[in-house]
Structure formats: C-alpha cells, structure tokens
N, C-alpha and C. Protein backbone atom coordinates (compact mmCIF):
# COMPACT_ATOMS: atom_id res chain seq x y z
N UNK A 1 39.73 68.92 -40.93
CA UNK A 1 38.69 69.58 -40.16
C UNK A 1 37.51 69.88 -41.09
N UNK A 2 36.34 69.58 -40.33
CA UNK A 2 35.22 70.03 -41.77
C UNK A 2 34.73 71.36 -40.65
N UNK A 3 33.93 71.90 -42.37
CA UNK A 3 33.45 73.16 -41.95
C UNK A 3 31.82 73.33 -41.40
N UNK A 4 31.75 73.80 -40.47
CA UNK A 4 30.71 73.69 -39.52
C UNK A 4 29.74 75.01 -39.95
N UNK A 5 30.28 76.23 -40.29
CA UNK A 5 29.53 77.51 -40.72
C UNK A 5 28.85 77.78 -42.10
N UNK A 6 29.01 77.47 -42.55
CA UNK A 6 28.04 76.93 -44.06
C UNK A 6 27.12 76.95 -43.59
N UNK A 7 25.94 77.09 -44.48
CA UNK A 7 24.49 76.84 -44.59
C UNK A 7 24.32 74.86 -44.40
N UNK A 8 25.24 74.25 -44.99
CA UNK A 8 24.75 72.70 -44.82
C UNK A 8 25.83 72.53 -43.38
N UNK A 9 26.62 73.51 -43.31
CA UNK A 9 27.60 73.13 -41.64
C UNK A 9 26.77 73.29 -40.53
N UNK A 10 26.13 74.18 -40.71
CA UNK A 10 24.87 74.43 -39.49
C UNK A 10 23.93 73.72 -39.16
N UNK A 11 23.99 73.02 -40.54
CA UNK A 11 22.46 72.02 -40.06
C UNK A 11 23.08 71.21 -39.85
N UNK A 12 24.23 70.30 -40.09
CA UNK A 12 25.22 69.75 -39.53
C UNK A 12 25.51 69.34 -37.85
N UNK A 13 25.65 70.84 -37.98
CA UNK A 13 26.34 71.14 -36.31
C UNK A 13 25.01 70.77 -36.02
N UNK A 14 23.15 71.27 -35.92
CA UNK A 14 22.16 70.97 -35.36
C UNK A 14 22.15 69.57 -35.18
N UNK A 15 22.38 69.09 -36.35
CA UNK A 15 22.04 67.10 -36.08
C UNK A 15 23.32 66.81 -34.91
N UNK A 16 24.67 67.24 -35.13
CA UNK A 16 25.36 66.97 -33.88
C UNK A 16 24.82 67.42 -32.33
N UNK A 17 24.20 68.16 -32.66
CA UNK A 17 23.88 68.69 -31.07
C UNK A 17 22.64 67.98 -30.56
N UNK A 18 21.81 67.46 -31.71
CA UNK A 18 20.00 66.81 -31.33
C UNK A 18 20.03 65.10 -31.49
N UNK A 19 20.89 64.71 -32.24
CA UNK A 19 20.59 63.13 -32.74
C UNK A 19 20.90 62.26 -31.14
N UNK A 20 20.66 61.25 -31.18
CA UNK A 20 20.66 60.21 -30.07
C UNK A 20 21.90 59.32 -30.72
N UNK A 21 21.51 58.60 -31.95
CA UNK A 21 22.05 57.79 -32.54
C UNK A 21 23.11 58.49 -33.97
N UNK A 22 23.81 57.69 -34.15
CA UNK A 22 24.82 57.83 -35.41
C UNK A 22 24.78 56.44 -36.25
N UNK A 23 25.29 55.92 -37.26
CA UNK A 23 25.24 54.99 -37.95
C UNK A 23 26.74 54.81 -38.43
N UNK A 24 27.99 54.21 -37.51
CA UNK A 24 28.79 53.92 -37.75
C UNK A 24 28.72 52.75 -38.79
N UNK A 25 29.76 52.64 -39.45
CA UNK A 25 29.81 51.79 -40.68
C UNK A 25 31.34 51.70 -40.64
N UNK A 26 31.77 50.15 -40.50
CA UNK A 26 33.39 50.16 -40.36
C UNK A 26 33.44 48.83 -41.73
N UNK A 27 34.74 48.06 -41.95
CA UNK A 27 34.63 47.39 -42.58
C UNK A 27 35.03 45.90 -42.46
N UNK A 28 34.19 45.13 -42.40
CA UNK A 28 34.73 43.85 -41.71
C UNK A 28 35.44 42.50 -42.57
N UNK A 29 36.30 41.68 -42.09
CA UNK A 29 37.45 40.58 -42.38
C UNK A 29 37.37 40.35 -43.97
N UNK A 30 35.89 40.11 -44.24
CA UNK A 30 35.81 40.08 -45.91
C UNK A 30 35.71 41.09 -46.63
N UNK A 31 36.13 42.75 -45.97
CA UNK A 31 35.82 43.72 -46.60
C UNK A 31 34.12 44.44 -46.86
N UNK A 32 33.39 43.59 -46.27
CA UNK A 32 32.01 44.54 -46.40
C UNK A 32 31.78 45.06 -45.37
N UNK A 33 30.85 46.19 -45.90
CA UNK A 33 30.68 47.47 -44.69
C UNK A 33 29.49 46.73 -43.85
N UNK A 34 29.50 47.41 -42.42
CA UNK A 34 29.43 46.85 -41.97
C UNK A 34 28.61 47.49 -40.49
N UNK A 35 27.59 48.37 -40.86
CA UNK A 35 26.68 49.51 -40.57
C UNK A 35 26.28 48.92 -39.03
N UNK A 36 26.14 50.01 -37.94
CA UNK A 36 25.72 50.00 -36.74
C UNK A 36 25.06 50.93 -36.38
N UNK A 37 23.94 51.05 -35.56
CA UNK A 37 23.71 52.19 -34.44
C UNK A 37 24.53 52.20 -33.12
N UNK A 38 25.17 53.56 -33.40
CA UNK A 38 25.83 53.68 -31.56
C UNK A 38 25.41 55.14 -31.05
N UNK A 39 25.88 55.27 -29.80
CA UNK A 39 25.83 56.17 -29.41
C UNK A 39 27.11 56.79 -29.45
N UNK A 40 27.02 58.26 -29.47
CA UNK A 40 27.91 59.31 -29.13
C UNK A 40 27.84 60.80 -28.81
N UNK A 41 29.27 61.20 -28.60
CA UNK A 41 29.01 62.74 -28.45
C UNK A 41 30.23 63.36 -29.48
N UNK A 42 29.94 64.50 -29.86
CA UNK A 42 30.80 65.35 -30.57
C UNK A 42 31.53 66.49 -29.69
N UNK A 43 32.76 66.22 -29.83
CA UNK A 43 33.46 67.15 -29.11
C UNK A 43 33.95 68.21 -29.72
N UNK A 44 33.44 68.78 -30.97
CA UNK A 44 33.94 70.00 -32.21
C UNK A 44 34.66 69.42 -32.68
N UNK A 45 35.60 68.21 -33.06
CA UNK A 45 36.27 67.89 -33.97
C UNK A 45 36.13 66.29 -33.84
N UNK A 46 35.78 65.34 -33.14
CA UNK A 46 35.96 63.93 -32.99
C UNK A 46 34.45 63.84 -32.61
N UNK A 47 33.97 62.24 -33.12
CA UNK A 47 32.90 61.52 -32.17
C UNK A 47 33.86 60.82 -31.00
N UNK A 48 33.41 60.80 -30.03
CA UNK A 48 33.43 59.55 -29.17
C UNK A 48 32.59 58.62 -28.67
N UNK A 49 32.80 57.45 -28.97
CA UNK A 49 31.93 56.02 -28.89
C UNK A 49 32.45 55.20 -27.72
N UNK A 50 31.60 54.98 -27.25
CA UNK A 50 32.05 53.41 -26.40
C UNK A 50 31.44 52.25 -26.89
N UNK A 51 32.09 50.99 -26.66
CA UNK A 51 31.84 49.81 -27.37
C UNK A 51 32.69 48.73 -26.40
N UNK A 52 31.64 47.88 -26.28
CA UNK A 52 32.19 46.56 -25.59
C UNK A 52 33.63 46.01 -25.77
N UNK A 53 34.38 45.38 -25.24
CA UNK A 53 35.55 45.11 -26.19
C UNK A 53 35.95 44.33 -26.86
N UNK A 54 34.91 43.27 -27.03
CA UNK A 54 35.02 42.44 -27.96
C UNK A 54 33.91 42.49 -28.80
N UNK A 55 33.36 43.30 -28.97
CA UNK A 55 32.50 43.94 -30.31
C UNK A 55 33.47 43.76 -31.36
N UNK A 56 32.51 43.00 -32.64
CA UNK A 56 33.29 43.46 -33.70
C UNK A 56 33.64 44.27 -34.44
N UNK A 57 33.30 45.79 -34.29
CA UNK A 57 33.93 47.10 -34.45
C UNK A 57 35.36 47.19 -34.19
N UNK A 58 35.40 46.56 -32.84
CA UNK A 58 37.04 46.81 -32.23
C UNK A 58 37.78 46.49 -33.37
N UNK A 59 37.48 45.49 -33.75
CA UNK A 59 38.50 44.43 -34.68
C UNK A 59 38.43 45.15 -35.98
N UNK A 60 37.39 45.49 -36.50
CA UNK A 60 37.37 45.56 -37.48
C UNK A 60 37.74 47.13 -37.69
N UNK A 61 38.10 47.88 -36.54
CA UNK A 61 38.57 49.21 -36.62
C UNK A 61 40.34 49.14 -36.41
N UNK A 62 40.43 48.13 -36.13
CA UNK A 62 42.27 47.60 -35.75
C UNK A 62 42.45 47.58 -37.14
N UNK A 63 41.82 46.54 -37.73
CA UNK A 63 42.35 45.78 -39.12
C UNK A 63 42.01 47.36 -40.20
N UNK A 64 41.50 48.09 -40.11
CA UNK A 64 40.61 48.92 -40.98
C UNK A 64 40.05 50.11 -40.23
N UNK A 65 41.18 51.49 -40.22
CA UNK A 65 40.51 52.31 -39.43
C UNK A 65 39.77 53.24 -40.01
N UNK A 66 39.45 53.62 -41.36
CA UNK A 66 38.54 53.99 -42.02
C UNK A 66 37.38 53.71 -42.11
N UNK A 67 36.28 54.68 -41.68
CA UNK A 67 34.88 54.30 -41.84
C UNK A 67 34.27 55.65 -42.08
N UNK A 68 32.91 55.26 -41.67
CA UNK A 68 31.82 56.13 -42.23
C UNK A 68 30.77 56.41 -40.81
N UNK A 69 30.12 57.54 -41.02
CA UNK A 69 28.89 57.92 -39.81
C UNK A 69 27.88 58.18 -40.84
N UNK A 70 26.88 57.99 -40.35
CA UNK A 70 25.62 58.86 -40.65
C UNK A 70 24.84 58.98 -39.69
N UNK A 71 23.61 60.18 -40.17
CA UNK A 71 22.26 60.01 -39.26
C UNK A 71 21.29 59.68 -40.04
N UNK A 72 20.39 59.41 -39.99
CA UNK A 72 18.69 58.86 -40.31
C UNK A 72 18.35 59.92 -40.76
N UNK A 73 17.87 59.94 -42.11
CA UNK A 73 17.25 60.64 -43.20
C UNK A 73 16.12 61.04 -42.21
N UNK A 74 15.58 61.86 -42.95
CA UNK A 74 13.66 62.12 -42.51
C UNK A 74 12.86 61.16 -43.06
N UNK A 75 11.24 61.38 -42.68
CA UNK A 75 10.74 60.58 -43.03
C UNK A 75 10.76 60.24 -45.05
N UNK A 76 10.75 60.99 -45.46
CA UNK A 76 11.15 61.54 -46.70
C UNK A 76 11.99 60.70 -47.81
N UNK A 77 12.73 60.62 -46.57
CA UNK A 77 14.59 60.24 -47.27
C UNK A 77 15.43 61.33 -48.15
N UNK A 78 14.65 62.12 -48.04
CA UNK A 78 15.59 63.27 -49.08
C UNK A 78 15.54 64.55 -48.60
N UNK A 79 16.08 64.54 -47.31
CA UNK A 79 16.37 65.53 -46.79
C UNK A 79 16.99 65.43 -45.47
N UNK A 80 18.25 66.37 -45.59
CA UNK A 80 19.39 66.21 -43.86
C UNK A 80 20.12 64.66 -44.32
N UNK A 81 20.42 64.37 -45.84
CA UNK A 81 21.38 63.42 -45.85
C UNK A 81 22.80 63.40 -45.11
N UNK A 82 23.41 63.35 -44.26
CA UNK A 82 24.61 63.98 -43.22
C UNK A 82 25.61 62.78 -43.61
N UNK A 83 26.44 62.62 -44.21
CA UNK A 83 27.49 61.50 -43.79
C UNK A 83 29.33 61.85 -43.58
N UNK A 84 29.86 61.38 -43.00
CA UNK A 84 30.93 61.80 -42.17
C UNK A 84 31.98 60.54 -42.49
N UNK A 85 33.32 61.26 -43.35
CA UNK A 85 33.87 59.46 -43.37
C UNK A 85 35.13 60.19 -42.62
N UNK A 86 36.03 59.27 -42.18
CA UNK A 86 37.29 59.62 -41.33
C UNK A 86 37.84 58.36 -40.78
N UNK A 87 38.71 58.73 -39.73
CA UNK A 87 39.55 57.50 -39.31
C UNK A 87 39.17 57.66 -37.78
N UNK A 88 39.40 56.31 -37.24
CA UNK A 88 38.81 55.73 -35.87
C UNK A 88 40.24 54.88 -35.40
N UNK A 89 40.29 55.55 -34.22
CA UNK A 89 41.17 54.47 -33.42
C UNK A 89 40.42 54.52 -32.20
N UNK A 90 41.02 53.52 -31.18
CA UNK A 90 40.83 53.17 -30.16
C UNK A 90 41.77 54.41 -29.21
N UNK A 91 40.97 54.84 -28.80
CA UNK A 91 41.56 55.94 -27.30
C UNK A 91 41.69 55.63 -26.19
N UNK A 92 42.71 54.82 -25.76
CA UNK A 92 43.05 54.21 -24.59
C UNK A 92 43.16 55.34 -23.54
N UNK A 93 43.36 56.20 -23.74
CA UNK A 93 43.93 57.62 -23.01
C UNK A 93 42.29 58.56 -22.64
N UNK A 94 40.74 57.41 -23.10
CA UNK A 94 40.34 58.09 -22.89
C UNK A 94 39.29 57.80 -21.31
N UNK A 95 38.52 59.17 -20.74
CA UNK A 95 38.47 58.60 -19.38
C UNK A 95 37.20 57.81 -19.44
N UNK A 96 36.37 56.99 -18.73
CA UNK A 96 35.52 55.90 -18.76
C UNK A 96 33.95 57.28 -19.35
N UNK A 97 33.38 56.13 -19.69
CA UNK A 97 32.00 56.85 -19.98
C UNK A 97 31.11 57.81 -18.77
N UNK A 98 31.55 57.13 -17.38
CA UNK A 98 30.56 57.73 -16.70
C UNK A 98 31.53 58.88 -16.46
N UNK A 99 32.57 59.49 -16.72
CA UNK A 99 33.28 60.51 -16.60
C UNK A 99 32.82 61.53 -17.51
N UNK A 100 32.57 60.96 -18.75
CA UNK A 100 32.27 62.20 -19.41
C UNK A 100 31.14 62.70 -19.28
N UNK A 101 31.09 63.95 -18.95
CA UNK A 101 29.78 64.75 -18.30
C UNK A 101 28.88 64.71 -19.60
N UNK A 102 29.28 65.03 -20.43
CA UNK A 102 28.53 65.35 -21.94
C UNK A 102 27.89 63.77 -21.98
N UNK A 103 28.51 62.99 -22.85
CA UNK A 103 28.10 61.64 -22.54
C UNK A 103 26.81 60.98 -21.59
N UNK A 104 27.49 60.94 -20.54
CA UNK A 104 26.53 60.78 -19.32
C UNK A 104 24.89 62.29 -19.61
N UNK A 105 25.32 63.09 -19.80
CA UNK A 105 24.22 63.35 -19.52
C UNK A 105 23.03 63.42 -20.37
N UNK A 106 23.86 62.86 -21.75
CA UNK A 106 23.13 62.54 -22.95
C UNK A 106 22.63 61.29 -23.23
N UNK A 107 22.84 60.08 -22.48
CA UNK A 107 22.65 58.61 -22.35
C UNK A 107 22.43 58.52 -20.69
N UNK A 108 22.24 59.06 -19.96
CA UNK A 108 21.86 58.71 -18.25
C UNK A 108 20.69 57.71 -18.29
N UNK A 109 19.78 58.18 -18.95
CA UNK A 109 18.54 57.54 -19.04
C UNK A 109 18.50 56.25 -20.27
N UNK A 110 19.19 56.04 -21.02
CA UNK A 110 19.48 54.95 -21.81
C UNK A 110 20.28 54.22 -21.19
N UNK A 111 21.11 54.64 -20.37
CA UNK A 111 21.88 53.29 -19.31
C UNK A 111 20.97 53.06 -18.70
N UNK A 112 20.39 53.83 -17.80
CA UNK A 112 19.30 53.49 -16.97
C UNK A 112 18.41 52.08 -17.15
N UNK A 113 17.99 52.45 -18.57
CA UNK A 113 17.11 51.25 -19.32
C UNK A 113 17.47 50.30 -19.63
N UNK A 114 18.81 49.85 -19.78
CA UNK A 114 19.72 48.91 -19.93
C UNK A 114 19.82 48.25 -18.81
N UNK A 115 18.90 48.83 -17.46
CA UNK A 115 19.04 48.09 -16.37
C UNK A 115 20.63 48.21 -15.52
N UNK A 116 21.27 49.45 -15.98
CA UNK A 116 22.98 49.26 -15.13
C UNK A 116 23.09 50.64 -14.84
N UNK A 117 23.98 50.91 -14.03
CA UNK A 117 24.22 52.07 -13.11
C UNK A 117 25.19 52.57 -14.06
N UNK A 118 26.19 53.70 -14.28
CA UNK A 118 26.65 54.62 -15.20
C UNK A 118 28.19 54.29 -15.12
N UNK A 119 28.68 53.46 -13.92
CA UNK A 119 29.77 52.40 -13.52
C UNK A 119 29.92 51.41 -14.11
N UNK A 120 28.82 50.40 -14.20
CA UNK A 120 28.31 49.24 -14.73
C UNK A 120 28.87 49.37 -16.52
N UNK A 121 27.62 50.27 -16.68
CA UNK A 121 27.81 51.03 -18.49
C UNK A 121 29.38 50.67 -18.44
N UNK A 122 30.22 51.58 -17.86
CA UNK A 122 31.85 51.99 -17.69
C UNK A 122 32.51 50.76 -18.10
N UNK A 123 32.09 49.99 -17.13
CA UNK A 123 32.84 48.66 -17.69
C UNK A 123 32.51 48.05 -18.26
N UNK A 124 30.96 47.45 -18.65
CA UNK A 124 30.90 46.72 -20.04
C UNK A 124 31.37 47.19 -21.46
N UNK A 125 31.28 48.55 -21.23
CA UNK A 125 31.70 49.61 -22.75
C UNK A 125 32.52 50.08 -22.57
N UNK A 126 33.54 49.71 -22.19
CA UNK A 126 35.19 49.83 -21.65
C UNK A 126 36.28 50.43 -22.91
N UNK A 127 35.93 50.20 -24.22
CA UNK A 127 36.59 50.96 -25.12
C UNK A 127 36.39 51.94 -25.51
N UNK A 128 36.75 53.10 -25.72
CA UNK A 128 37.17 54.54 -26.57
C UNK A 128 37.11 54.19 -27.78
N UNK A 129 36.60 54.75 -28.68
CA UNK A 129 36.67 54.75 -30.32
C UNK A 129 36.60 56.40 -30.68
N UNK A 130 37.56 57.05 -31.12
CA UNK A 130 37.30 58.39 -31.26
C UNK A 130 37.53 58.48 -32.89
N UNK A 131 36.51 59.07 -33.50
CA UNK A 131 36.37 59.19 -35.12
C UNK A 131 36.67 60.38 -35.48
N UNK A 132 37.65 60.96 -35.80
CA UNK A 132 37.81 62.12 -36.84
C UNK A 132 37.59 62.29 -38.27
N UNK A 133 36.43 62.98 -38.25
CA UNK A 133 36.06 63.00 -39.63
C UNK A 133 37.29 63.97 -40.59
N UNK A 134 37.47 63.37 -41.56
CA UNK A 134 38.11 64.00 -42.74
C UNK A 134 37.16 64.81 -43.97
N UNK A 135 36.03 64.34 -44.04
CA UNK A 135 35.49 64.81 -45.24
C UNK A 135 33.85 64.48 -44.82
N UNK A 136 33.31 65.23 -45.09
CA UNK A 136 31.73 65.48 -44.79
C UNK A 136 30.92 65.71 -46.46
N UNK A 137 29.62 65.46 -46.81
CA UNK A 137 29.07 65.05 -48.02
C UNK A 137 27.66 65.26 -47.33
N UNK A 138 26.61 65.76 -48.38
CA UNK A 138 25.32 65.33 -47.61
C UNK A 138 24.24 66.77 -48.71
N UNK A 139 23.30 66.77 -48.46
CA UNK A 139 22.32 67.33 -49.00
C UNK A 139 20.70 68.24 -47.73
C-alpha cells in the first residue's frame, strides 16, 4: 500500500484525482519497456484500465506482470515527477467500462469522440487490467 498523506502523498492523491491520462509502461517479448498512454481511474488502492484484447499490453502483462505508471511532468520537467511501479493482472471479475460510474463519468466525453456509445467502448475495451502499485518514487 503506498502512502497517500505525506506532503508528496497529497500531491499524489491530487494528480490521481485531476490527470486524464497515465503512462503505463509494461515489458514486451524482447524485454524492452514498453510505454503507453491509457486511461484510468483510481480506486484508493488499484488503477483500473481497459484495453482492447488483443492489445499488446494484454500479452505482455500475461508474460510480465510487473510494470510501471506515470504522469506528464510540467512544462518544466522538474516538477510532480509521480511514478508508480506494481503488478497488473487481468480482472476478469471486473464489471464492463460503461458500468463503472467513476470511469464513465471521467471518459463519457472521450468515448463520445471516439465516435461510440459507452456499450460500444464496453466491448471493444473488453479487458480489465487492474495495477496495484507496490512502491511509489517521485519529486
């Protein structure tokens, strides 16, 4: 469990509550990392992601469930460095995207733009990826 009440946990918890994007980083067949933008939400202890299912995340989170998050520096770069490493499985057990109220109401308008209804989303991004961070780092 990382700690959220700290002076760097708070600003922490702020980037969890404001960011759009995260910067998953898993590791792929030849071992290099292997950096993405996705979306998610934080539920106080896990991200949850959806992802197509034949994205190569899936695979490369089967073979290799260790990875990494970040968010986007400032303009700066040296400041609100946030990174999050932990383990990722696939959450079969979890309910479709347009179920989750949090989710949905944080991406409504980015499905939207994608041109698909919040059903649509559901089934093209049909996998669960839930990340528990182990250890948090950042400046």
């Amino acid at each position: 469990m990382i700690d959220l009440t700290s002076k760097f946990g708070r600003k922490v918890k702020r980037h969890l509550k404001q960011e759009y994007v995260v910067w998953l980083t898993t590791v792929g067949t030849d071992l290099t990392p292997q950096p993405r933008p996705v979306w998610f939400i934080w539920d106080g202890a896990a991200f949850l992601i959806f992802s197509q299912p034949h994205a190569h995340k899936v695979q490369h989170i089967a073979a290799h469930p260790r990875v990494a998050l970040n968010f986007n520096t400032d303009a700066t770069g040296d400041q609100d460095v946030i990174i999050f490493v932990g383990d990722a499985v696939i959450d079969s057990a979890a309910p479709p995207a347009h179920k989750v109220r949090a989710y949905l109401r944080k991406y409504r308008t980015g499905i939207i733009a994608l041109g698909m209804t919040p059903e649509q989303f559901s089934a093209e991004y049909s996998v669960a990826i839930r990340v528990t961070p182990t250890t948090l780092r950042g400046w």
